[in-house]
N, C-alpha and C. Protein backbone atom coordinates (compact mmCIF):
# COMPACT_ATOMS: atom_id res chain seq x y z
N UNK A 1 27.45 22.55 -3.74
CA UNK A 1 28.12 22.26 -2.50
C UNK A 1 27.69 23.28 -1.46
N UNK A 2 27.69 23.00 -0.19
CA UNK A 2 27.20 23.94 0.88
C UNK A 2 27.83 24.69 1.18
N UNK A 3 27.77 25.75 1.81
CA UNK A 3 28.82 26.90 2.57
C UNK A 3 28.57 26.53 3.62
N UNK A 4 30.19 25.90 4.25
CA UNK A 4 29.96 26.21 5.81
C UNK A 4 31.11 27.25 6.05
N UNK A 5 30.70 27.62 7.44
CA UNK A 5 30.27 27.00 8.68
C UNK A 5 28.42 27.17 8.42
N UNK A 6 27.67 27.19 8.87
CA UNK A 6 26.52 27.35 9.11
C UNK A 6 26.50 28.09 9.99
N UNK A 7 24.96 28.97 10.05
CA UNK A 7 25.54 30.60 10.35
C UNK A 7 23.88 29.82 12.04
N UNK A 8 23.36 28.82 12.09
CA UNK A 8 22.32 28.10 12.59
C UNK A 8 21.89 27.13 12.23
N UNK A 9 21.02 26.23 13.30
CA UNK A 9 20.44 25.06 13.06
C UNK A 9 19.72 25.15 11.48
N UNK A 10 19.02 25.84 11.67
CA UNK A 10 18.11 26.31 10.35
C UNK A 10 18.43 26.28 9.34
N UNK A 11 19.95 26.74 9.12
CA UNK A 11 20.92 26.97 8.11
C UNK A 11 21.03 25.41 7.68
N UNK A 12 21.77 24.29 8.63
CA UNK A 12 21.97 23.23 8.60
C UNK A 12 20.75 22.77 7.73
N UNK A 13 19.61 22.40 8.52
CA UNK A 13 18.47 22.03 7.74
C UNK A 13 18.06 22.42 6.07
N UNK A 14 17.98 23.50 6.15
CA UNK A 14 17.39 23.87 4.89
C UNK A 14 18.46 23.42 3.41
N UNK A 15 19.29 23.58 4.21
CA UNK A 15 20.73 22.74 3.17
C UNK A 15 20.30 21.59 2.57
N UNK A 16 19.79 21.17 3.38
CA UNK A 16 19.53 19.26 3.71
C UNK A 16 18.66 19.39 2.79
N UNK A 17 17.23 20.25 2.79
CA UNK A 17 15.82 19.91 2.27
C UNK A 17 15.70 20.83 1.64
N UNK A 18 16.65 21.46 0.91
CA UNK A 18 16.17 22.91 0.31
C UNK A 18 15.79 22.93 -1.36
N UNK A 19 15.09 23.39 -1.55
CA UNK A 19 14.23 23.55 -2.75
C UNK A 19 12.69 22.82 -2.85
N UNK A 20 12.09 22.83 -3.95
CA UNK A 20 10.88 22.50 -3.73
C UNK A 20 10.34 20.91 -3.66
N UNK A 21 11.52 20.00 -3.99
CA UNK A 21 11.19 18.40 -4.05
C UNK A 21 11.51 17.78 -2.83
N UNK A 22 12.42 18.59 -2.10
CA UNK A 22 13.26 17.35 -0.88
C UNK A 22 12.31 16.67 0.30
N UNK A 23 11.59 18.31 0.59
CA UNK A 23 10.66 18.13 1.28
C UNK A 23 9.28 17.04 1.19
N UNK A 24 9.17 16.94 0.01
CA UNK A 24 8.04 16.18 -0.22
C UNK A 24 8.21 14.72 -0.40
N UNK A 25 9.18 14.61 -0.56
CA UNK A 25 10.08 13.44 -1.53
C UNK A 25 9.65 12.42 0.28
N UNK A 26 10.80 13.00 1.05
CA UNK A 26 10.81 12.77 2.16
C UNK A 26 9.45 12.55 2.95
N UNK A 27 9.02 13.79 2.66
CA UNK A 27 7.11 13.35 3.12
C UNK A 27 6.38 12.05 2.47
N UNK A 28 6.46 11.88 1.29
CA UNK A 28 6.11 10.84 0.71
C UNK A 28 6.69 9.46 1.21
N UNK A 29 7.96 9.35 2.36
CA UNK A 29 8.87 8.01 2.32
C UNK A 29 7.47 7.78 3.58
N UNK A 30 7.40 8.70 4.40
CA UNK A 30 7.30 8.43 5.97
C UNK A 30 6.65 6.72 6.29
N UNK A 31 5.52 6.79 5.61
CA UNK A 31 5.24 5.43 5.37
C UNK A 31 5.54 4.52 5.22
N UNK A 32 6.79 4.04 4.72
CA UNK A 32 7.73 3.13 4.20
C UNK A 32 8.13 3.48 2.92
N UNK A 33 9.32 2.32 2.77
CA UNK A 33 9.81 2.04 1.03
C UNK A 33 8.87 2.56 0.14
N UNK A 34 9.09 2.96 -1.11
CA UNK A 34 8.14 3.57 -2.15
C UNK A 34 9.47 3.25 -3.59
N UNK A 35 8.81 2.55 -4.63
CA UNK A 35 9.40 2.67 -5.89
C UNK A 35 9.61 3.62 -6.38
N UNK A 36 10.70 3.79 -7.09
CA UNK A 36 10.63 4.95 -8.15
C UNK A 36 9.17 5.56 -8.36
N UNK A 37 8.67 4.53 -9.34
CA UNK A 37 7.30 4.87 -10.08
C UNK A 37 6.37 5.49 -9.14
N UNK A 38 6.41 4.73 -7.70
CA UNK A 38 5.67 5.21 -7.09
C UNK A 38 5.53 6.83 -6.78
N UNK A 39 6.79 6.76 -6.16
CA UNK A 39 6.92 8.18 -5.96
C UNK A 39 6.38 9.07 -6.85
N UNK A 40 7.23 9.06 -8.29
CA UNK A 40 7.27 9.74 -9.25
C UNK A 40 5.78 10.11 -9.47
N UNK A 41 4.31 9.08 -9.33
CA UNK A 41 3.46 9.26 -9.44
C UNK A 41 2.62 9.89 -8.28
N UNK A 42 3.31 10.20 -7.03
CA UNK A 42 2.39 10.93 -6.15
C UNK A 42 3.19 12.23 -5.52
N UNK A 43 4.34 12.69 -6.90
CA UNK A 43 4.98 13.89 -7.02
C UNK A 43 4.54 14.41 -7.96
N UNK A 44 3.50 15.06 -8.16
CA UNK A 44 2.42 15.83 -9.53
C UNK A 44 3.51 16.68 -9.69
N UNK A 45 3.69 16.81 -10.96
CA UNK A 45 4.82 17.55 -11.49
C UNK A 45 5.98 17.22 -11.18
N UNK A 46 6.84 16.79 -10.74
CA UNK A 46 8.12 16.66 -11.00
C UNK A 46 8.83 15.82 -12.20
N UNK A 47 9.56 15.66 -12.99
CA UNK A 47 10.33 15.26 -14.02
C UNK A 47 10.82 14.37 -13.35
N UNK A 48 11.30 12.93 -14.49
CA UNK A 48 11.59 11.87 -14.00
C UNK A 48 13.35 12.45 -13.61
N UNK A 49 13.95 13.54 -14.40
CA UNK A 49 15.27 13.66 -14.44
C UNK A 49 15.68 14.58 -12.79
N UNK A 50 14.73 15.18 -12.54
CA UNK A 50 14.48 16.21 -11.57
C UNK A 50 14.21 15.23 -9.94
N UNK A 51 13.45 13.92 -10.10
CA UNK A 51 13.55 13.20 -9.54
C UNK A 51 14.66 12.03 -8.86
N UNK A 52 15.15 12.07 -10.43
CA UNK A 52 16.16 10.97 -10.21
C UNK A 52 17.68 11.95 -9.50
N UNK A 53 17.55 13.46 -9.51
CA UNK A 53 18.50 13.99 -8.95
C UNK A 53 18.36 14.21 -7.78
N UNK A 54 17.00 14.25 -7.57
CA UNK A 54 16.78 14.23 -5.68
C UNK A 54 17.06 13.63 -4.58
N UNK A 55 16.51 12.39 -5.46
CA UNK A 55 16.76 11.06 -4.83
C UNK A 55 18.37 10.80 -4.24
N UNK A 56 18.87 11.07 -5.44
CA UNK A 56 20.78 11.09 -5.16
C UNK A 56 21.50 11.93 -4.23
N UNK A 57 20.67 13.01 -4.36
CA UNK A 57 21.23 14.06 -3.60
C UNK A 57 20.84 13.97 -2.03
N UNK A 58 19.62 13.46 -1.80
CA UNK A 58 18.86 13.00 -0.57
C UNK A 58 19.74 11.55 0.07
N UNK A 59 19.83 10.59 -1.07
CA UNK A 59 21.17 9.78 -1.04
C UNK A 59 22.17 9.93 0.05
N UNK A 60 22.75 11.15 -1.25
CA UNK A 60 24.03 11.29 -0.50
C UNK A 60 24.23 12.13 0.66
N UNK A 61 23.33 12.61 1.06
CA UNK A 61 23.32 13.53 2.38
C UNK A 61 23.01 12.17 3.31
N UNK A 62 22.56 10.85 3.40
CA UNK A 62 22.07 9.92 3.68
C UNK A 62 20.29 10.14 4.43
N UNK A 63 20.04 10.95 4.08
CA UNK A 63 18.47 10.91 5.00
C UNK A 63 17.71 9.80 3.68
N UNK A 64 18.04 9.12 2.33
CA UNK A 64 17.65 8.19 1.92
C UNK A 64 18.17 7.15 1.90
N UNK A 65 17.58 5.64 1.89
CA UNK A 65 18.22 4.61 1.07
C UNK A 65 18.06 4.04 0.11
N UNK A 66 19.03 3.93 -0.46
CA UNK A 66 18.23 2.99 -1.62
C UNK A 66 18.54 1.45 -1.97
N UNK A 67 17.97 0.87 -1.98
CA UNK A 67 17.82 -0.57 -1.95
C UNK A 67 17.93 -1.33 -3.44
N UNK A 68 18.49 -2.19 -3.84
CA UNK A 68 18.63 -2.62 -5.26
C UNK A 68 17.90 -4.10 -4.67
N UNK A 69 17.15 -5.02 -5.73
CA UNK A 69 17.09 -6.00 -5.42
C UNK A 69 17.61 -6.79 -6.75
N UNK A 70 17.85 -7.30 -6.45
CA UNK A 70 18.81 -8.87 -7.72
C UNK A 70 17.51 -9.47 -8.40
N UNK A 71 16.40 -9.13 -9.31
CA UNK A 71 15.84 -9.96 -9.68
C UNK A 71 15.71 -9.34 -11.40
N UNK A 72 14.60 -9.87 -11.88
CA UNK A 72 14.32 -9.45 -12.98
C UNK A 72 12.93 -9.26 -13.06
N UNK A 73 12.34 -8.03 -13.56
CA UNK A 73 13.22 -7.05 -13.97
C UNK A 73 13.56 -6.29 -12.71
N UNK A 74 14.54 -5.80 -12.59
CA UNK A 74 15.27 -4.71 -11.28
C UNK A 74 14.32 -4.30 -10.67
N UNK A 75 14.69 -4.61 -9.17
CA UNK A 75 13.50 -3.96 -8.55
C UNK A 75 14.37 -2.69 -7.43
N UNK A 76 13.89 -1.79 -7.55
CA UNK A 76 14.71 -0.68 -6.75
C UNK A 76 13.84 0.42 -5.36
N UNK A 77 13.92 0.22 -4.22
CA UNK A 77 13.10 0.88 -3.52
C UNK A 77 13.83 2.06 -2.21
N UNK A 78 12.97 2.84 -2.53
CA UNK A 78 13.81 4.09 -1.79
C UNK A 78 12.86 4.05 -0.23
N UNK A 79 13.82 4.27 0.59
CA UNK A 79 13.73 4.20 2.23
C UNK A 79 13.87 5.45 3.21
N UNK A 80 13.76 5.92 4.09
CA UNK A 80 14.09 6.87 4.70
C UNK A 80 15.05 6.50 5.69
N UNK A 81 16.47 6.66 5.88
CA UNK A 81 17.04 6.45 6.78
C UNK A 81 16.68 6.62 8.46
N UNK A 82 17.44 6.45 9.30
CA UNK A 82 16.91 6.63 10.69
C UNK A 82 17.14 9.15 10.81
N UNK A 83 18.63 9.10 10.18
CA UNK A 83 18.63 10.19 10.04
C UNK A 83 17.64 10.90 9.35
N UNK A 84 17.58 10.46 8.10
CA UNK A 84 16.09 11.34 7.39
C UNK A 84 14.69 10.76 8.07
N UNK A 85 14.48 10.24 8.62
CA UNK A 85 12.95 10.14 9.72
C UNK A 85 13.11 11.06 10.76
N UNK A 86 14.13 11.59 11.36
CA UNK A 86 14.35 12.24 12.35
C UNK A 86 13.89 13.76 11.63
N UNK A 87 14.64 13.90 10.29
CA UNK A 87 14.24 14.99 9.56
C UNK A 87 13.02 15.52 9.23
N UNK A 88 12.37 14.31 8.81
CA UNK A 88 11.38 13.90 8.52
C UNK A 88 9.56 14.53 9.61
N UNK A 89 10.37 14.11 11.01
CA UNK A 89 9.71 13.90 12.58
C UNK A 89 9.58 15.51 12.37
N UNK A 90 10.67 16.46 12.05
CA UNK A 90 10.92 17.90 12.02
C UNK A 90 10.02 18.47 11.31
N UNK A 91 9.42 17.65 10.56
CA UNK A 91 8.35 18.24 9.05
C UNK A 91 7.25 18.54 9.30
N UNK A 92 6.65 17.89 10.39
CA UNK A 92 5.75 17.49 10.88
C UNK A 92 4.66 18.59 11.60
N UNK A 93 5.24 19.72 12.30
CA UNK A 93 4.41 20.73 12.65
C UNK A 93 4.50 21.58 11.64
N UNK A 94 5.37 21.75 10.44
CA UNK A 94 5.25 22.43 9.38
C UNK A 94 4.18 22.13 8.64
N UNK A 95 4.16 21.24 8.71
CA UNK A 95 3.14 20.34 7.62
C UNK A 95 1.90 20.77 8.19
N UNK A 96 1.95 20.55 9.07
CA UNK A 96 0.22 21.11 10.07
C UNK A 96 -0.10 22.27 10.28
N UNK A 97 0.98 23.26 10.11
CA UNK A 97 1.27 24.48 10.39
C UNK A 97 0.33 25.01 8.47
N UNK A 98 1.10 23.91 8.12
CA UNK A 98 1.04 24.74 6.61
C UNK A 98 -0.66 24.19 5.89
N UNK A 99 -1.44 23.09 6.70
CA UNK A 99 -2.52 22.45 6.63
C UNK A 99 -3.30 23.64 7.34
N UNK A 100 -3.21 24.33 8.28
CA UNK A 100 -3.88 24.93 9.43
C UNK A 100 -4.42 26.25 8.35
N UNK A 101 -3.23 26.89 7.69
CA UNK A 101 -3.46 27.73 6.98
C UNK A 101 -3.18 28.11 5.39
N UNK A 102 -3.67 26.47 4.80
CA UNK A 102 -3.63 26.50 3.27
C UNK A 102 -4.87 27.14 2.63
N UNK A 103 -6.01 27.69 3.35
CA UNK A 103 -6.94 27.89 2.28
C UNK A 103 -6.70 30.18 2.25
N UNK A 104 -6.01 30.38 3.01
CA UNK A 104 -5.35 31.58 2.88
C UNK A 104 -4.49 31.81 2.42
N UNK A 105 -3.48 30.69 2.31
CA UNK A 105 -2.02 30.80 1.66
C UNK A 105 -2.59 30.98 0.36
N UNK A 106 -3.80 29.97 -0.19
CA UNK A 106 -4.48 29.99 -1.74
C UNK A 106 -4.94 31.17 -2.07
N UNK A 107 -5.75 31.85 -1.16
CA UNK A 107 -6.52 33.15 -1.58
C UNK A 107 -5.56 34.14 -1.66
N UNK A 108 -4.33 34.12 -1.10
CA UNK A 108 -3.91 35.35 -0.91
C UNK A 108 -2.71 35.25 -2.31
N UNK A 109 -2.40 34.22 -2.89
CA UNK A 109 -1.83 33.53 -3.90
C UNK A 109 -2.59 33.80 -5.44
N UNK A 110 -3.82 33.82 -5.38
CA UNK A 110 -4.52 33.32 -6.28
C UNK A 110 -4.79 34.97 -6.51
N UNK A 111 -5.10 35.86 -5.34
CA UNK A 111 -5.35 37.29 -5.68
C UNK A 111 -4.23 37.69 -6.30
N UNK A 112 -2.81 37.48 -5.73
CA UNK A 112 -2.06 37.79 -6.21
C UNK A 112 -1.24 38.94 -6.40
């Protein structure tokens, strides 16, 4: 559960997306709907159990949706709400930020 009040915007956010899946999870929707499987397969490393808690938790903050369809076999597809695209929109110079200077983030990682 969160601590509020929130001490900043920042605070707010990182609540929302904090740890190492939310962010990506979310990066992965921007495009549209994505299956389980899908996801699961263009999240290298994450656990299906580790997944399936993200998803819920992303859920229930609502920046996801999730969609059931009535057929057989179940078809289930996860969405980005209008709120989590907005979140999402926020990711966006990070992401470039963090593209601009990944082959230093590696070296300086890898030296260690």
């Amino acid at each position: 559960m969160a601590r509020l009040p929130y001490a900043c915007g920042l605070d707010a956010a990182v609540d929302l997306m904090g740890g190492k899946w939310k962010a990506r999870i979310l990066w992965q929707l921007h495009d549209g709907p994505h299956r389980f499987g899908e996801l699961r397969r263009s999240l290298t490393g994450i656990s299906e159990k580790m997944l399936i808690q993200q998803l819920r938790e992303l859920e229930a903050d609502e920046l996801v949706h999730r969609e059931v369809y009535r057929e057989v076999p179940p078809k289930v597809e996860y969405s980005l709400t209008g709120f989590g695209a907005t979140l999402n929109e926020a990711l966006v110079p990070l992401g470039d930020w963090g593209h601009e200077h990944m082959a230093r983030i590696e070296a300086r990682r890898a030296a260690g």
